[in-house]
Protein backbone atom coordinates (compact mmCIF):
# COMPACT_ATOMS: atom_id res chain seq x y z
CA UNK A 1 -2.63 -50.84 13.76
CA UNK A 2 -5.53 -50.69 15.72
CA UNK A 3 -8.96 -48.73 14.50
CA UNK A 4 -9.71 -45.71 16.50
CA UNK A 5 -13.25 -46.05 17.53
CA UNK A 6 -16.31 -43.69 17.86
CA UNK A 7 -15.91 -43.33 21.17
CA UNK A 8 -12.13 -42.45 21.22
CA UNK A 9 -13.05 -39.95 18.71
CA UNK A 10 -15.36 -38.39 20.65
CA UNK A 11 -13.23 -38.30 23.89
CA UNK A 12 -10.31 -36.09 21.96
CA UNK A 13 -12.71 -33.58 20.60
CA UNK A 14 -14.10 -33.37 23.73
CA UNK A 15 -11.08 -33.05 25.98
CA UNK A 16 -9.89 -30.52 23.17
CA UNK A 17 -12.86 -28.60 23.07
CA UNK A 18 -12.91 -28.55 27.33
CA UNK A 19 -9.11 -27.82 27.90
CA UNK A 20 -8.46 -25.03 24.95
CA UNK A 21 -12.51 -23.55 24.69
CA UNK A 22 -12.73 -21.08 26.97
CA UNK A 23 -9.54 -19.04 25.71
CA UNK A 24 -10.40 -20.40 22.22
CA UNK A 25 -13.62 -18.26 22.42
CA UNK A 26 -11.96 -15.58 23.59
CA UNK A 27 -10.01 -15.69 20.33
CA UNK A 28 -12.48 -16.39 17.71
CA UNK A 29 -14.99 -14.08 19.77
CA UNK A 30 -12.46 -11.01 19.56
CA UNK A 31 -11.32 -12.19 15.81
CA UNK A 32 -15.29 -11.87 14.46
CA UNK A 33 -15.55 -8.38 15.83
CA UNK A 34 -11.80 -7.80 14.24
CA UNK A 35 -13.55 -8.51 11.07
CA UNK A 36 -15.83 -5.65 11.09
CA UNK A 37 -13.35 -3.05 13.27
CA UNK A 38 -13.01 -0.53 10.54
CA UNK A 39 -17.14 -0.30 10.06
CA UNK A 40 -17.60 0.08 14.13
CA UNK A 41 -14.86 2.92 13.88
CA UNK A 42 -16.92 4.67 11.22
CA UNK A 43 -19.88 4.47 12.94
CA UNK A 44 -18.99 5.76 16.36
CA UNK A 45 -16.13 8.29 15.15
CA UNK A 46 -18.22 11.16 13.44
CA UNK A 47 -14.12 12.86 12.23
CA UNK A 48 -14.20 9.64 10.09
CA UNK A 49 -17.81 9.75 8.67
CA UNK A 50 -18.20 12.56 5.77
CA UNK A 51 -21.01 13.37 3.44
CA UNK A 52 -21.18 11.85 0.11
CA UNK A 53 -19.58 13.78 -2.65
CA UNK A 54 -19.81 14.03 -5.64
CA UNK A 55 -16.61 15.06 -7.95
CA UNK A 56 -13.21 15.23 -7.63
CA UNK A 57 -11.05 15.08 -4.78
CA UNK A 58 -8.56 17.23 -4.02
CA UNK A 59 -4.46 15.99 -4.33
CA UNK A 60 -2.46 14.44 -1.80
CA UNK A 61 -0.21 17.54 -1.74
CA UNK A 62 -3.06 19.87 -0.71
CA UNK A 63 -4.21 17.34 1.89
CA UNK A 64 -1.06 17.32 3.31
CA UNK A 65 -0.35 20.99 3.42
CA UNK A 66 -3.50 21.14 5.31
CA UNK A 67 -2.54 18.62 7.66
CA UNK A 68 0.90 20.81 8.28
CA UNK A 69 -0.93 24.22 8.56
CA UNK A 70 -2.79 22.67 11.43
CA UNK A 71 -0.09 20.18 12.92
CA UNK A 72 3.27 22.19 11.96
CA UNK A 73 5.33 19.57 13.81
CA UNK A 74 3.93 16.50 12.60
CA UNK A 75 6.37 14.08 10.94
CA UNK A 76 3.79 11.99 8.71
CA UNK A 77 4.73 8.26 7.76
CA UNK A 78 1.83 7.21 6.05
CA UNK A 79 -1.47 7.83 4.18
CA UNK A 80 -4.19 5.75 4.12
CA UNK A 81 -7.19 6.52 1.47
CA UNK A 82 -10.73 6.16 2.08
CA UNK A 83 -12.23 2.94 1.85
CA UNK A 84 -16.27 3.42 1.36
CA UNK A 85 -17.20 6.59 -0.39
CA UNK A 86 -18.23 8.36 3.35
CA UNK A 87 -15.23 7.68 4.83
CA UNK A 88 -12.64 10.27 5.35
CA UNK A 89 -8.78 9.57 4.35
CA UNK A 90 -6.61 8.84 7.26
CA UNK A 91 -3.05 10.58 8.13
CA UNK A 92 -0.90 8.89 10.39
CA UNK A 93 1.79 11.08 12.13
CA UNK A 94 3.92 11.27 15.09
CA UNK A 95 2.89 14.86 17.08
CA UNK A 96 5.28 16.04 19.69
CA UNK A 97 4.86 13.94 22.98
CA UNK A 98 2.67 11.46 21.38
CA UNK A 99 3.42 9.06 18.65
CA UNK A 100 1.14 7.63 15.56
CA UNK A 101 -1.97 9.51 15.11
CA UNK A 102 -4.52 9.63 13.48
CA UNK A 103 -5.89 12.63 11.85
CA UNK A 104 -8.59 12.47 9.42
CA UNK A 105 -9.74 14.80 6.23
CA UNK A 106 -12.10 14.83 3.84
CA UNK A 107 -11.21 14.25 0.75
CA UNK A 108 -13.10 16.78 -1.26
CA UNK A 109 -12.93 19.78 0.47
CA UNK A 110 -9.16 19.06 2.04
CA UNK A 111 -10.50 20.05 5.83
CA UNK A 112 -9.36 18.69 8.81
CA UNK A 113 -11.97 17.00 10.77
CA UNK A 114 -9.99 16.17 13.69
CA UNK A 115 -7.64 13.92 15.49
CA UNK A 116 -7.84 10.82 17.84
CA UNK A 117 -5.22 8.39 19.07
CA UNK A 118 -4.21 5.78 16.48
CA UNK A 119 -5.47 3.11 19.28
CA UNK A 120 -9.06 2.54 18.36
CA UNK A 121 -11.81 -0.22 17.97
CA UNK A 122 -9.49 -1.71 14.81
CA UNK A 123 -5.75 -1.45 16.94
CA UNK A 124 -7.89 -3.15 20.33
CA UNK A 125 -9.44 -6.18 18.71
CA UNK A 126 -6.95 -6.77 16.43
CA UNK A 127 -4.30 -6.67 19.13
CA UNK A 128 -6.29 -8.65 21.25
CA UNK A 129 -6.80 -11.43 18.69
CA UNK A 130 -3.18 -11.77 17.19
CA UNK A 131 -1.47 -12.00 20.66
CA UNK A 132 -3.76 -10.97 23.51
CA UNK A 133 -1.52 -7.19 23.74
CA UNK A 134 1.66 -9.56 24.85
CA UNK A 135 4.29 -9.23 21.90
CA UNK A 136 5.77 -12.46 20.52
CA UNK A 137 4.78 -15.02 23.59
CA UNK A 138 0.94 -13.83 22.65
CA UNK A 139 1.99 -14.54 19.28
CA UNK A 140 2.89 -17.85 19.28
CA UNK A 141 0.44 -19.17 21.97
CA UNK A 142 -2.69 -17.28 20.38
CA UNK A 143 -1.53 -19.19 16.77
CA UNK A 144 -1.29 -23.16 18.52
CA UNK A 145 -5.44 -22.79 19.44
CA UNK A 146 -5.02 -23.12 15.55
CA UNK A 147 -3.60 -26.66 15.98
CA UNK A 148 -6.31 -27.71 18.68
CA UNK A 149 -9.22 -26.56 15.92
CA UNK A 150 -8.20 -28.72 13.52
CA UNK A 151 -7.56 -31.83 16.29
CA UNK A 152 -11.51 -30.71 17.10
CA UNK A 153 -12.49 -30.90 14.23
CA UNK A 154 -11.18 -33.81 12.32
CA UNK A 155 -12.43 -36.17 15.59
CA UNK A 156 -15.76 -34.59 15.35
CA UNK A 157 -16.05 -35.73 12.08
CA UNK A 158 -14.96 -39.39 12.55
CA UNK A 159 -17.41 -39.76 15.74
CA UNK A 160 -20.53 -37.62 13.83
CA UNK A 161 -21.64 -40.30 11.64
CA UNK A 162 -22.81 -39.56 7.95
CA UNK A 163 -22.52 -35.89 8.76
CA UNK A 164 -22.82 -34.79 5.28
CA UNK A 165 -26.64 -36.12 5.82
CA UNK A 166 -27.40 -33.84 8.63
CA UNK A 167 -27.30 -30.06 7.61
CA UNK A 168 -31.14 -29.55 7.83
CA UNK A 169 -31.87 -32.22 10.54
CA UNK A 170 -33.00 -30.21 13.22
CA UNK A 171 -33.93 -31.82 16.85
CA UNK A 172 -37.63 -32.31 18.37
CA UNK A 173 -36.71 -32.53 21.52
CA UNK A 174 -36.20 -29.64 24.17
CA UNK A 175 -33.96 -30.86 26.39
CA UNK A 176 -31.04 -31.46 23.63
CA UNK A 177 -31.50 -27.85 22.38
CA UNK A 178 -27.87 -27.21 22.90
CA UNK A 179 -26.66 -30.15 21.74
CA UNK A 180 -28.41 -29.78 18.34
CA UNK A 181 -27.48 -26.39 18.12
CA UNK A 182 -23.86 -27.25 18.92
CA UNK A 183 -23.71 -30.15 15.77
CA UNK A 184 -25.74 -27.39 13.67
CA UNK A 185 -23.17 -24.74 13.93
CA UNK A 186 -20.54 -27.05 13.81
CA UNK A 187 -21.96 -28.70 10.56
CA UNK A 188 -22.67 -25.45 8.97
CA UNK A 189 -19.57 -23.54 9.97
CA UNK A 190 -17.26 -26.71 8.71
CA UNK A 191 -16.02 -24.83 5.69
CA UNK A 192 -15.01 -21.73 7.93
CA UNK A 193 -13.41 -23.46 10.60
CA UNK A 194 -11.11 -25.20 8.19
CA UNK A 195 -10.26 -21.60 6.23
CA UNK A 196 -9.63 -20.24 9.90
CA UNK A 197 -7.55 -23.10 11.66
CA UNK A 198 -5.05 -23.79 7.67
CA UNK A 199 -4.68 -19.92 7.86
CA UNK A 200 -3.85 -19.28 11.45
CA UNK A 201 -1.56 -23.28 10.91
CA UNK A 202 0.11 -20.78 8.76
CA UNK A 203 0.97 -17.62 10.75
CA UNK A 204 2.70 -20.20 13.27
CA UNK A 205 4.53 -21.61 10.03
CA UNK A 206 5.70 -18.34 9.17
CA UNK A 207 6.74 -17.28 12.49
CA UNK A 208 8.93 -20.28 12.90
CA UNK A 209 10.76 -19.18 10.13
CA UNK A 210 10.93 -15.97 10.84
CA UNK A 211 12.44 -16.40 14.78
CA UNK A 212 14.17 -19.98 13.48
CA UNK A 213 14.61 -20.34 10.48
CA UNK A 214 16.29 -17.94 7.84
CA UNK A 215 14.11 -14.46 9.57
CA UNK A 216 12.24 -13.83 6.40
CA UNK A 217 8.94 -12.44 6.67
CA UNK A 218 8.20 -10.44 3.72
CA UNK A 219 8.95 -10.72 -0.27
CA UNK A 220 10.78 -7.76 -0.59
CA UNK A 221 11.76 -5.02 1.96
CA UNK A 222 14.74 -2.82 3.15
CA UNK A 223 15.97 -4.78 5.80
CA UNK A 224 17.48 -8.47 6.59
CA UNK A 225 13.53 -9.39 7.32
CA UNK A 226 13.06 -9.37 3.58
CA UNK A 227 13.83 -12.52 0.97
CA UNK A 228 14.39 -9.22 -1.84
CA UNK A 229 16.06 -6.25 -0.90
CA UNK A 230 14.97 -2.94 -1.62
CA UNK A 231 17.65 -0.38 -2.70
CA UNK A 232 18.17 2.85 -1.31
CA UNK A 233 17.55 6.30 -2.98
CA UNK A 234 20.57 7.41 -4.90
CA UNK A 235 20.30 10.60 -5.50
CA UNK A 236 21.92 13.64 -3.70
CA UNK A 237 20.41 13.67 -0.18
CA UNK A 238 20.75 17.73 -0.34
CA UNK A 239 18.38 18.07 -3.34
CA UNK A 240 14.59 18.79 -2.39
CA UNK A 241 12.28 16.46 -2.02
CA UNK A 242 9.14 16.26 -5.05
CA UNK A 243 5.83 17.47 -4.13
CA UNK A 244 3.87 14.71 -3.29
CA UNK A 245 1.27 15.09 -6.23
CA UNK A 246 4.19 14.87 -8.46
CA UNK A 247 5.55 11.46 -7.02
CA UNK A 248 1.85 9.98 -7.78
CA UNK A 249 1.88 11.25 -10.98
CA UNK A 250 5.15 8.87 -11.25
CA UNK A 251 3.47 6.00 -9.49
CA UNK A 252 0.04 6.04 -12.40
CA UNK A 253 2.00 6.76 -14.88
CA UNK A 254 4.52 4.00 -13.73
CA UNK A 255 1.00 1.65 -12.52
CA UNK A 256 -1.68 2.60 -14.46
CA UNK A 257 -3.34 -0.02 -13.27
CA UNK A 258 -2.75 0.33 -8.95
CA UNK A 259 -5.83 1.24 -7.06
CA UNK A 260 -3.95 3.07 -4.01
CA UNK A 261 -5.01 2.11 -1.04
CA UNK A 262 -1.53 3.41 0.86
CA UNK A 263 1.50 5.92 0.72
CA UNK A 264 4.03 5.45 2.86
CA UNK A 265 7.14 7.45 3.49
CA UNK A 266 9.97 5.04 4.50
CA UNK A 267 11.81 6.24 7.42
CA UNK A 268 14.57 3.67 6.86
CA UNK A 269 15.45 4.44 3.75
CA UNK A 270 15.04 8.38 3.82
CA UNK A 271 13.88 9.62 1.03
CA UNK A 272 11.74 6.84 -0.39
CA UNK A 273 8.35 7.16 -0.68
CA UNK A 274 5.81 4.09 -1.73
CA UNK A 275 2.65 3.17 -3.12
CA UNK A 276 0.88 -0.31 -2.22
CA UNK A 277 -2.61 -1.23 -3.13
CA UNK A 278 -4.90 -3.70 -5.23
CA UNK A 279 -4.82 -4.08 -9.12
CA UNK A 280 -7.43 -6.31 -10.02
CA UNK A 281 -5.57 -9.66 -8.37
CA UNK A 282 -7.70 -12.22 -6.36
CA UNK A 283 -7.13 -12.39 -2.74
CA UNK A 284 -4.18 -10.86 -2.04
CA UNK A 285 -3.87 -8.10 0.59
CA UNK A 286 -2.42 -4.62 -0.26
CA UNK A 287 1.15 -5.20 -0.08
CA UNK A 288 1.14 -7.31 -2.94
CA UNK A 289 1.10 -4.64 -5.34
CA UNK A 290 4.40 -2.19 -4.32
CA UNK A 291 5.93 0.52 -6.06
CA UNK A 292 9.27 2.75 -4.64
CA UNK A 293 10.29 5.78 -5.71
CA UNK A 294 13.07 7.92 -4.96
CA UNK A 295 11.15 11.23 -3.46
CA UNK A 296 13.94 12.87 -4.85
CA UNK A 297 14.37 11.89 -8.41
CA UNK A 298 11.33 9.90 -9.13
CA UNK A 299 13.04 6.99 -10.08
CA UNK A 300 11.63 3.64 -9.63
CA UNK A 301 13.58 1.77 -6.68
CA UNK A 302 11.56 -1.23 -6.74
CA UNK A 303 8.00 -2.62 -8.20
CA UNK A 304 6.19 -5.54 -7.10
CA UNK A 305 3.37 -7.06 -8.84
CA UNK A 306 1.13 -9.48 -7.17
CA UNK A 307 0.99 -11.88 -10.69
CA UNK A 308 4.83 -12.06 -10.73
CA UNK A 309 4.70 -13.73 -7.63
CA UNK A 310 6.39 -16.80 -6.58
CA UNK A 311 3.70 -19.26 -5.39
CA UNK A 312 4.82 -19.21 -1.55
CA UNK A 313 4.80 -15.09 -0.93
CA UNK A 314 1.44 -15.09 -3.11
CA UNK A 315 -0.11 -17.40 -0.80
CA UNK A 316 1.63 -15.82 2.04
CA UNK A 317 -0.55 -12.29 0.89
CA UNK A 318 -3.03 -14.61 0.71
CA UNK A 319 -3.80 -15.39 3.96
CA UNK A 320 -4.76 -12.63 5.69
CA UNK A 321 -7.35 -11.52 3.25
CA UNK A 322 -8.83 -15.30 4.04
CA UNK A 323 -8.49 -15.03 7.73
CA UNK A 324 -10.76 -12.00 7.90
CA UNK A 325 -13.14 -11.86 4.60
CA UNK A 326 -11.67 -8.40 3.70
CA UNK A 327 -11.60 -9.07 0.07
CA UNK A 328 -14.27 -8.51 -1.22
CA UNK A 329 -15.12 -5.47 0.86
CA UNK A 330 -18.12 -5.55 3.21
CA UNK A 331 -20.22 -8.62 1.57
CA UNK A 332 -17.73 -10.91 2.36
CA UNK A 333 -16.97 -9.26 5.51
CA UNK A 334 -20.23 -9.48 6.62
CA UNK A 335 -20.41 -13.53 5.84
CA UNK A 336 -17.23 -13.72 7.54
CA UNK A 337 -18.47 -11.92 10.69
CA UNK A 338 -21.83 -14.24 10.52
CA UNK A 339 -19.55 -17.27 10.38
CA UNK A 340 -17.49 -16.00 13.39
CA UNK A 341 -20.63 -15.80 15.48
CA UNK A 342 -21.47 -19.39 14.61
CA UNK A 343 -17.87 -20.68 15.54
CA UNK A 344 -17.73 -18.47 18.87
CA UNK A 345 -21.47 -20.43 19.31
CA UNK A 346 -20.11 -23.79 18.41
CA UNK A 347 -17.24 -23.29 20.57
CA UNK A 348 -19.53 -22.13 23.82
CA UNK A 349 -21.71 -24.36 23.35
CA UNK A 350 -19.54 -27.30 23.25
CA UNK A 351 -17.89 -26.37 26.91
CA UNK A 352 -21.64 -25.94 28.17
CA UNK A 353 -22.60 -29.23 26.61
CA UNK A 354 -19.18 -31.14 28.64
CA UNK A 355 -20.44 -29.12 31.99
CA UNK A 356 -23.94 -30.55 31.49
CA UNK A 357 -23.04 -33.79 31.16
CA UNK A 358 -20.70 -33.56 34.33
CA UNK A 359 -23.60 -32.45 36.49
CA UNK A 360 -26.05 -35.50 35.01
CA UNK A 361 -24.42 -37.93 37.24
CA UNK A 362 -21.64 -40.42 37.88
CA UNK A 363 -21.73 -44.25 37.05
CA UNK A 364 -20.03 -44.01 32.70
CA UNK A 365 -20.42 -40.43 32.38
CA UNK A 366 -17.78 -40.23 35.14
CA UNK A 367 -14.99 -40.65 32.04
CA UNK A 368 -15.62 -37.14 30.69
CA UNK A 369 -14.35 -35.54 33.81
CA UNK A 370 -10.96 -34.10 32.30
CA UNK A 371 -8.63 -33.39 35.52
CA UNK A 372 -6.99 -30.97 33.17
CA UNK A 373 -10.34 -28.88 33.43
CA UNK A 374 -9.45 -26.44 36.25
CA UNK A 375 -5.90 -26.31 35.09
CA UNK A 376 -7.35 -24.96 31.74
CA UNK A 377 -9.65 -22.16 33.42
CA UNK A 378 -6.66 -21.38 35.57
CA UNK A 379 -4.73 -20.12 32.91
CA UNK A 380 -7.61 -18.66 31.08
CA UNK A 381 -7.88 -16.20 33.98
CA UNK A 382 -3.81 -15.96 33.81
CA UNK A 383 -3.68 -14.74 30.20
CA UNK A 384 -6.89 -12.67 30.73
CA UNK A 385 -5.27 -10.97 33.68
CA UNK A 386 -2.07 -10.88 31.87
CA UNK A 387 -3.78 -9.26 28.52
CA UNK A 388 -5.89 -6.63 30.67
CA UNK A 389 -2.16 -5.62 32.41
CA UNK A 390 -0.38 -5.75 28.61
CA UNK A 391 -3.23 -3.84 27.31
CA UNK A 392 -3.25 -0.98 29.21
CA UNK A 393 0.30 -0.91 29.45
CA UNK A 394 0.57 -1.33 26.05
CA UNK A 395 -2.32 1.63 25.01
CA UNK A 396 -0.26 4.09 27.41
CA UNK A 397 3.69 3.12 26.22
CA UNK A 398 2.69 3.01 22.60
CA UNK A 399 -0.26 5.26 21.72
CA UNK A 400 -0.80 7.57 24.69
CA UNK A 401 0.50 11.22 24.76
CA UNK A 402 3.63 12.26 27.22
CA UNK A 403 2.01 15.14 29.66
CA UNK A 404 4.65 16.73 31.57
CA UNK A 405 7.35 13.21 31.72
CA UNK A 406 4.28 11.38 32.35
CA UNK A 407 2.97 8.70 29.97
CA UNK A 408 -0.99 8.93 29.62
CA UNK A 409 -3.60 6.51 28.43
CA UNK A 410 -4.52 7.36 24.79
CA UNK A 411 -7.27 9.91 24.12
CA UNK A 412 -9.89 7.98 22.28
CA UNK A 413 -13.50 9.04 20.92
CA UNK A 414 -15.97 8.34 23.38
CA UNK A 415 -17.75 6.19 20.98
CA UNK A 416 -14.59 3.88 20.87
CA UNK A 417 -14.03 4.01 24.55
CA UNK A 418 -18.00 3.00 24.37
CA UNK A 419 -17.48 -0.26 21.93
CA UNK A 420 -14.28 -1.63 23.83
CA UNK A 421 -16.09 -1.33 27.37
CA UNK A 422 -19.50 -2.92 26.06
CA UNK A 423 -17.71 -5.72 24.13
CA UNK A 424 -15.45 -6.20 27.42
CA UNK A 425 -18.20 -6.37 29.98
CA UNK A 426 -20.23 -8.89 27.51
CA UNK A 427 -17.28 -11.05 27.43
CA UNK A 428 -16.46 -11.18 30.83
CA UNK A 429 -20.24 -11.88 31.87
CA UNK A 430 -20.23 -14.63 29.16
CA UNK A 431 -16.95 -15.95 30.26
CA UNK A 432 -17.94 -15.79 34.16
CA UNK A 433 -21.06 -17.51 33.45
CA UNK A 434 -19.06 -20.38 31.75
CA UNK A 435 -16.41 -20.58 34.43
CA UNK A 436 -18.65 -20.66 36.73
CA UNK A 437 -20.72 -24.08 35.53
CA UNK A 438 -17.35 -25.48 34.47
CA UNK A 439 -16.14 -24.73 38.17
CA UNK A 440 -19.23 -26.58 39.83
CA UNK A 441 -19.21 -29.47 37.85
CA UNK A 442 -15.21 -30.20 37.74
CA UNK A 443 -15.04 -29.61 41.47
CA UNK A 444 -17.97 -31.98 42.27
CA UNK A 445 -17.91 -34.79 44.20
CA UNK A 446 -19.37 -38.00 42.62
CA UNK A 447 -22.07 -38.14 45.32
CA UNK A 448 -22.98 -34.69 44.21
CA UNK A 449 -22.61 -35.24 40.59
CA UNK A 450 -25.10 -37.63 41.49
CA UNK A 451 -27.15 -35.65 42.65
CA UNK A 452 -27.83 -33.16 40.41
């Protein structure tokens, strides 16, 4: 078999990095601000910011009767505690003519600060970066880019001799700036590009099975989708339902050890309420740790405990908690934002770096002109296009209230609306600029290429 030279190696990160970089940027761009979504929420929603307190909070039940004295017709399918000690707990509802909200208390005191559509700076990026706003096509071609990463990055590493040698070597001269700072990032965000590209590998894995294979996507739920299934309450559907305070008695006294982070009230299975959170496992995201009760009764439907785990679901609630640093609250997610800037940079810089070398001049350098480059920022400006439309139709079918029969874009907090538009316009300026090089040097003649 014959050896794959330097030069080969170079060529197929190169070609990889041209053809898939401009929508790969857009990916890793909108999955770095993803990691911090909650934080930017908190800082430009002031219903979710509260003093700090001191003492004890008030229970779930009061809470809730709040949330009903204000909001008599909301049906309420979930409760999400705070996560840092000045944020307010979250209520998500359905309110007549407008579907999952999100209303927000404080803790302590029980009041209700206020209410904004559940489509805010969390819901946009992380819609954008798991499928660009188009359900299950977004899905699957969001998840390949994974595929081209690791292509990337395996060549660069054959072609990049002794790279291990090279963390701290830092060019003298001016005119490679780019290029230096392209092999820098690359070198330095090696470790995060490979926990990025075998985690996203996976979420393509898992929706093969899911769509072709057997269809299971969790360990345990009430449907087909689940590999356990859950049972449904059996007691007498005419008996009352337990105050709420009472079920999470039940679920400590049941869990003594279950940090709740969620309580959900399972529409499918009426009459089921559960509990999901963290218990002192590593890496694992919240729905490791489950516990159903019948709201009824009290009696324990179904527990799940992250350490009794089979090996492929524990990695499988691993995985997510990889892909975005959340686990270790905002230390890690703060390295893992850091490290998403220095991919997004490695991957700009890398296109700018091809374009470059297009407009030095023809003679060898001719070879790096990949025909396939205006086909790829053709259907970069496709899928943009064709994100913008999903998005906003999306926003308006799925979060925005119903005003006399008419379906209305959701009401978000002008700080949100404020984040979104910023990080939009810097994208689009970023992404024009890049087009635009990648344009003029893929469209030149050779005469003009030499030229330049």
């Amino acid at each position: 078999m014959p050896r794959v030279g330097k030069k080969t190696w170079f060529r197929i990160h190169s070609f990889t990095g041209v053809i898939t970089g401009l929508m790969l940027f857009v990916i890793c761009w909108s999955g770095t601000f993803a990691v911090l979504s909650h934080e930017l929420d908190w800082l430009v929603t002031p219903e979710a910011r509260i003093d700090a307190r001191a003492g004890r909070a008030v229970g779930y039940g009061e809470i809730i009767a709040a949330v009903e004295r204000l909001y008599p017709e909301a049906r309420i399918s979930r409760v999400e505690a705070p996560l840092y000690a000045r944020s307010a707990l979250q209520i998500v509802a359905d309110l007549p003519g407008q579907d999952s909200v999100r209303i927000y208390v404080d803790p302590y005191s029980g009041h209700v600060q206020g209410a904004w559509s559940y489509f805010n700076v969390q819901r946009f990026f992380r819609s954008l970066h798991m499928n660009l706003f188009i359900p299950y096509f977004g899905d699957y071609f969001v998840v390949l880019f994974a595929l081209t990463m690791i292509v990337s990055l395996v060549a660069a590493l054959y072609f990049y001799q002794r790279w291990w040698r090279r963390f701290f070597v830092f060019g003298s001269n001016p005119r490679a700036f780019w290029s230096e700072t392209h092999k820098l990032a690359g070198l330095w965000s090696l470790w995060f590009l490979l926990v990025i590209s075998v985690t996203g590998g996976w979420y393509l894995f898992e929706m093969l099975r899911a769509d072709v294979g057997d269809g299971k996507l969790v360990y345990a739920a009430a449907g087909d989708f689940g590999a356990q299934s859950i049972p449904a309450p059996s007691s007498d559907a005419s008996l009352q339902l337990l105050p709420l305070d009472t079920l999470v008695e039940r679920a400590r006294a049941v869990r003594p050890d279950l940090r709740v982070e969620s309580i959900g009230f399972d529409f499918s299975h009426a009459g089921t309420v559960y509990f999901d959170g963290q218990a002192g496992h590593l890496l694992v995201r919240d729905r490791a740790n489950q516990l159903h009760l019948d709201a009824r009764s009290g009696e324990v439907l179904y527990e799940q405990r992250a350490d009794a785990y089979p090996l492929y679901w524990r990695w499988s609630d691993t995985a997510d908690p990889l892909h975005f640093g959340d686990f270790g609250g905002l230390t890690s997610k703060l390295v893992w934002f850091v490290f998403g800037l220095l991919l997004s940079l490695l991957i700009y810089t890398g296109t700018l770096l091809h374009a470059r070398r297009l407009a030095a001049g023809a003679g060898r350098r001719q070879r790096h002109r990949w025909p396939g480059t205006m086909a790829a920022i053709a259907v970069t400006v496709i899928m943009l296009i064709a994100a913008t439309t999903a998005g906003f139709y999306q926003a308006r079918a799925w979060y925005g209230p119903e005003l006399d029969g008419v379906q209305r874009l959701p009401n978000l907090a002008p700080g949100v609306a404020a984040v979104i538009g910023i990080w939009v316009t810097v994208t689009l300026v970023l992404l024009g600029l890049w087009i635009r090089l990648l344009w003029q040097s893929a469209a030149a003649t050779p005469a003009e290429r030499s030229e330049a």
